[in-house]
N, C-alpha and C. Protein backbone atom coordinates (compact mmCIF):
# COMPACT_ATOMS: atom_id res chain seq x y z
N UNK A 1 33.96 91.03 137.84
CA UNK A 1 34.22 90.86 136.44
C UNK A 1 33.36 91.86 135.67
N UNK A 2 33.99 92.88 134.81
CA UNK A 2 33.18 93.52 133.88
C UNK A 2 32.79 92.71 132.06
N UNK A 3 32.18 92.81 132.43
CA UNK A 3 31.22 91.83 130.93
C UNK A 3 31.52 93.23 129.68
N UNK A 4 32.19 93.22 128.76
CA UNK A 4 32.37 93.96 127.71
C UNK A 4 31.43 93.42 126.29
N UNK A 5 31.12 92.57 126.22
CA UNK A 5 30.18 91.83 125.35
C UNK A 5 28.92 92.87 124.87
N UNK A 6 28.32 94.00 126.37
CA UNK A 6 27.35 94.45 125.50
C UNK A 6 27.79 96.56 126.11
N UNK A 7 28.70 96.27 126.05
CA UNK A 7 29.04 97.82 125.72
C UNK A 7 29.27 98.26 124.58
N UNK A 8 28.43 99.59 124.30
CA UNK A 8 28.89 100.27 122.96
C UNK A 8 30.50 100.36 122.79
N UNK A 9 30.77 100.25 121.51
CA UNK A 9 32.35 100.60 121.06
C UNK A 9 31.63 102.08 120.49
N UNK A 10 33.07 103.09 120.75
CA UNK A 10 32.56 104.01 120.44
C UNK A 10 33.29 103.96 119.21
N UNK A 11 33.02 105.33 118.00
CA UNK A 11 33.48 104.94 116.61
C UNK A 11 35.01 105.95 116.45
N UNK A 12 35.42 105.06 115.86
CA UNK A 12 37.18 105.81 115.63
C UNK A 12 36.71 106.72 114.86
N UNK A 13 38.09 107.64 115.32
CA UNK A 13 38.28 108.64 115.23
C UNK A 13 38.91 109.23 113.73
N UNK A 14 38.57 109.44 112.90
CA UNK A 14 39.22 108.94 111.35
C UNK A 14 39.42 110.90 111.24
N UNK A 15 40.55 110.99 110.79
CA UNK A 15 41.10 112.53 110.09
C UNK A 15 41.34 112.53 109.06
N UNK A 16 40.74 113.27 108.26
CA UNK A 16 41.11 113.11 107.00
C UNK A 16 42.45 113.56 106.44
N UNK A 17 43.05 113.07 105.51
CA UNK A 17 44.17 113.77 104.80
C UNK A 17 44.37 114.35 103.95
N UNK A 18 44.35 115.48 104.08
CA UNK A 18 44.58 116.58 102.74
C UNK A 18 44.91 116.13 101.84
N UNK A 19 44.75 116.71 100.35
CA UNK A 19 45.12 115.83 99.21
C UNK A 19 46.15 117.19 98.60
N UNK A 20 46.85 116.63 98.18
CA UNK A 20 48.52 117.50 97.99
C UNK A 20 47.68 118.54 96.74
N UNK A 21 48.93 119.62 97.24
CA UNK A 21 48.07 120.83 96.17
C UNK A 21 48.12 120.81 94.73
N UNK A 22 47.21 121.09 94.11
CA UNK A 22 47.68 120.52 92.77
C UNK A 22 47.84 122.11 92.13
N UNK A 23 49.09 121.76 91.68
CA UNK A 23 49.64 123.06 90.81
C UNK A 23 49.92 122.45 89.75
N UNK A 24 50.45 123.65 88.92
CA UNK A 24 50.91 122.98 87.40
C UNK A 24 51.80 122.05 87.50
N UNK A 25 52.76 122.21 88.34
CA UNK A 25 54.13 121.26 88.68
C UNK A 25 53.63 119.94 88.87
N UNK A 26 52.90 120.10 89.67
CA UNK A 26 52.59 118.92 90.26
C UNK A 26 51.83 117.75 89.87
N UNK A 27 50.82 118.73 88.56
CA UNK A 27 50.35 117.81 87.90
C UNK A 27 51.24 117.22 86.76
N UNK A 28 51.89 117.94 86.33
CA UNK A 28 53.39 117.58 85.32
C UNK A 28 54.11 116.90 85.31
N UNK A 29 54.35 116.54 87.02
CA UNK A 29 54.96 115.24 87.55
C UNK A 29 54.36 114.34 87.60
N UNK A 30 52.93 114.35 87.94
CA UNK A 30 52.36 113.29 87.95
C UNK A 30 52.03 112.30 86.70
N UNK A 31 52.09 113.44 85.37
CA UNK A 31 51.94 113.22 84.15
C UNK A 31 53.44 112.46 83.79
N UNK A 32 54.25 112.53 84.03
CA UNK A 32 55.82 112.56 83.68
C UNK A 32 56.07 110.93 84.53
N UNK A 33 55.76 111.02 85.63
CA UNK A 33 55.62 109.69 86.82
C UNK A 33 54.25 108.58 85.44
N UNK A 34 54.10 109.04 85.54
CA UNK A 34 52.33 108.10 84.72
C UNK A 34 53.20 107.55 82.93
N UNK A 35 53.85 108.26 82.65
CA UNK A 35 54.45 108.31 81.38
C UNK A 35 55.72 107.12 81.68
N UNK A 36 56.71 107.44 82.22
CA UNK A 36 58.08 106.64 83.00
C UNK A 36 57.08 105.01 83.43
N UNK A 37 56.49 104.89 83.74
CA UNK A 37 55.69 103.88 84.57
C UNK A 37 54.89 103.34 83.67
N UNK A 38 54.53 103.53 82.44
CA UNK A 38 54.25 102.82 81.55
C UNK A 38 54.87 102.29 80.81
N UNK A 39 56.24 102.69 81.05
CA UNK A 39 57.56 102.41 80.04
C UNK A 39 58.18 101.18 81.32
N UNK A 40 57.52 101.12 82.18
CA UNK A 40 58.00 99.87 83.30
C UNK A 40 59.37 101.36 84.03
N UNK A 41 59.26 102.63 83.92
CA UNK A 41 60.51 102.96 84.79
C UNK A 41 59.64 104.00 85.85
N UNK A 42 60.51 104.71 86.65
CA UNK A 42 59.74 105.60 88.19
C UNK A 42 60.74 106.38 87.84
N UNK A 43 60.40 107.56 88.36
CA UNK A 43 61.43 108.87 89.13
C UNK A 43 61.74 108.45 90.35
N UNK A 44 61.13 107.23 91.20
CA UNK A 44 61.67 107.29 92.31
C UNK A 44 63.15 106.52 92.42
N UNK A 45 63.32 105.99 91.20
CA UNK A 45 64.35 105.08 91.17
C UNK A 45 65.58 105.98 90.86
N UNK A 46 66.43 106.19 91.41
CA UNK A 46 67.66 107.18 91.11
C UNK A 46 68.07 107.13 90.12
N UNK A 47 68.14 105.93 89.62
CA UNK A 47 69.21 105.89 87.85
C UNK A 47 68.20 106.96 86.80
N UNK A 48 67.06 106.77 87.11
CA UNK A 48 66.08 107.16 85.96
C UNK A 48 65.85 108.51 86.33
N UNK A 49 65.68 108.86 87.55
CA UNK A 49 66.05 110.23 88.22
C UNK A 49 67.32 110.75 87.52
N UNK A 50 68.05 110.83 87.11
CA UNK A 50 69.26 111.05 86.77
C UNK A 50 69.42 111.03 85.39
N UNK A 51 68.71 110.00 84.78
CA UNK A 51 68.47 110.34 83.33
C UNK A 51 67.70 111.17 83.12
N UNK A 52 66.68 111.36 83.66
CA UNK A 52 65.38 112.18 83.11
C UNK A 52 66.28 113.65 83.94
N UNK A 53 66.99 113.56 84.87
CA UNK A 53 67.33 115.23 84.58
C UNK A 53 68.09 115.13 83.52
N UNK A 54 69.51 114.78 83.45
CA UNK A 54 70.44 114.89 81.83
C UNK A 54 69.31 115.33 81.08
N UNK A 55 68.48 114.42 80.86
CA UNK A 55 67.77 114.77 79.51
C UNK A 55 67.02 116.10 79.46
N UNK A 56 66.74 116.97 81.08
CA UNK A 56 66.04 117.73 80.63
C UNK A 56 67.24 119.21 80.08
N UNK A 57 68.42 118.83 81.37
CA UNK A 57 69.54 119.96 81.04
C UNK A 57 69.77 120.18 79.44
N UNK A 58 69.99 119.14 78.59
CA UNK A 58 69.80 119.02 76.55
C UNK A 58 68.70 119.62 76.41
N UNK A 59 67.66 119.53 76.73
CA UNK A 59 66.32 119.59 76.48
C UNK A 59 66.14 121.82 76.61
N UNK A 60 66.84 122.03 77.96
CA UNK A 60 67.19 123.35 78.27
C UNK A 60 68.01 123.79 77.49
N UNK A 61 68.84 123.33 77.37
CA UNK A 61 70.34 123.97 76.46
C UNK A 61 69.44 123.95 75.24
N UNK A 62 68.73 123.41 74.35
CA UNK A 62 68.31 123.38 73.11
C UNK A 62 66.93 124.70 72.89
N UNK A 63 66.79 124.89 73.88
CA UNK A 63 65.40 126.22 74.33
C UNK A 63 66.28 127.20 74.39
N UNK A 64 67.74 127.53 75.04
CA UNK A 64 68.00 128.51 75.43
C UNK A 64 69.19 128.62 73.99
N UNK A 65 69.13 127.55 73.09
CA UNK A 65 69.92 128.22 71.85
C UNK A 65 68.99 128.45 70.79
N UNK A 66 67.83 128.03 71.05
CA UNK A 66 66.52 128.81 69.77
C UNK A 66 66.56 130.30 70.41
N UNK A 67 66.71 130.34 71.57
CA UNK A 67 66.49 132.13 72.19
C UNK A 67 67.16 132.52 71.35
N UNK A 68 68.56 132.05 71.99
CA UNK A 68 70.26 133.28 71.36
C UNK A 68 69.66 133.16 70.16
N UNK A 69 69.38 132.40 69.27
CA UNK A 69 69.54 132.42 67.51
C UNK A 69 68.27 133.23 67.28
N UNK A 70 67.60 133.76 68.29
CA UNK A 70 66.39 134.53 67.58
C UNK A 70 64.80 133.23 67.13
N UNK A 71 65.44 132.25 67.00
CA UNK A 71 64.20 131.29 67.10
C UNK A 71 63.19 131.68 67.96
N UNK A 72 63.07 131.72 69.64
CA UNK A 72 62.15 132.19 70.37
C UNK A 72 62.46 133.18 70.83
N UNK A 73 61.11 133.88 70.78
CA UNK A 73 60.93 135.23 71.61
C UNK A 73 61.42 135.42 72.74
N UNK A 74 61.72 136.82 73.20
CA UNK A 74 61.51 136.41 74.98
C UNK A 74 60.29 136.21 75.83
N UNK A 75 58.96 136.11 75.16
CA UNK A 75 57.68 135.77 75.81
C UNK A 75 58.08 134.32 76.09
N UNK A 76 58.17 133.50 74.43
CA UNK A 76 58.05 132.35 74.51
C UNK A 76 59.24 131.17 75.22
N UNK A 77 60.47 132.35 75.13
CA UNK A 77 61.63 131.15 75.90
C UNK A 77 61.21 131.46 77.56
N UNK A 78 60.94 132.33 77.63
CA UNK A 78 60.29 132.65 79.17
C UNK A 78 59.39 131.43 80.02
N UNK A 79 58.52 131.34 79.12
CA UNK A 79 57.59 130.40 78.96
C UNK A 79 58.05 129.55 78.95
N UNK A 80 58.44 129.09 78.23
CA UNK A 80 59.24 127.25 77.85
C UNK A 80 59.93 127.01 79.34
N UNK A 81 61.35 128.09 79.54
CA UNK A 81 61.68 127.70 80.50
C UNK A 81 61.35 127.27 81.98
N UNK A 82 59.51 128.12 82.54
CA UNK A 82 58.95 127.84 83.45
C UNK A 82 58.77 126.69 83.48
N UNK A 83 58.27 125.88 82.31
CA UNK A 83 57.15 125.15 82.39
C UNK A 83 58.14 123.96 82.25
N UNK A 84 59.84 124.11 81.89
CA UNK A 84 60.71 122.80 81.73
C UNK A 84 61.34 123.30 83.54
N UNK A 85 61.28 124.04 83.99
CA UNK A 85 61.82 124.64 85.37
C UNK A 85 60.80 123.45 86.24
N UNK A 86 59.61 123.47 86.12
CA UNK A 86 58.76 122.83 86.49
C UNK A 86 58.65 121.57 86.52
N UNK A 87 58.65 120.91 85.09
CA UNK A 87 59.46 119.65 84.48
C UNK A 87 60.36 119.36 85.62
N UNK A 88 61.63 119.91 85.72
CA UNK A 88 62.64 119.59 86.26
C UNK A 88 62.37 119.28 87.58
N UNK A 89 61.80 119.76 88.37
CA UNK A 89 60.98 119.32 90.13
C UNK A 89 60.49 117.93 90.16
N UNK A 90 59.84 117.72 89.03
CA UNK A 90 59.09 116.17 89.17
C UNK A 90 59.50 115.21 89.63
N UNK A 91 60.73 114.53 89.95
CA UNK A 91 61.37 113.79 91.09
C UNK A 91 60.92 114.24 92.20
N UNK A 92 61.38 115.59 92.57
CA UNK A 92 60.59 115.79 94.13
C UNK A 92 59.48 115.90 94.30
N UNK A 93 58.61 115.99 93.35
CA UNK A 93 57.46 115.95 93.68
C UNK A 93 56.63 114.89 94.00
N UNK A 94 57.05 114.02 93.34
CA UNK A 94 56.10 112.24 93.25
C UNK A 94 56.56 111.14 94.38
């Protein structure tokens, strides 16, 4: 009979897990996820996934008719559009 009572346990083996990269996107989603979720809704939930794109495609169409009309620059619709391009990922991201 081996007696296990006074053998050392040796200590697990623990790996850590990278923590996801944080880019602008990513924090945008997380901001966007944090926002939806106080309102009681998720991006992970498809219906709301689906609204929150509609809303961003209006949201695009309304940036890209201040361009045509001369409202924004091309620095600034450039801009806008990254940063709603970005916007738009936030489902996959969260």
């Amino acid at each position: 009979m081996i007696h296990l009572a006074h053998r050392r346990r040796r200590p697990a083996v623990v790996h850590p897990v990278p923590d996801p990269p944080s880019t602008p996107a990513f924090e945008l989603a997380l901001t966007v996820q944090a926002m939806l979720q106080a309102d009681g809704q998720s991006l992970h939930d498809p219906a709301t996934a689906q609204a929150f794109a509609t809303t961003l495609q209006a949201v695009l169409l309304l940036v890209d008719g201040a361009h045509a009309q001369g409202i924004l620059g091309e620095e600034q619709w450039q801009a806008m559009r990254v940063m709603l391009d970005d916007m738009r990922a936030a489902p996959d991201l969260v």
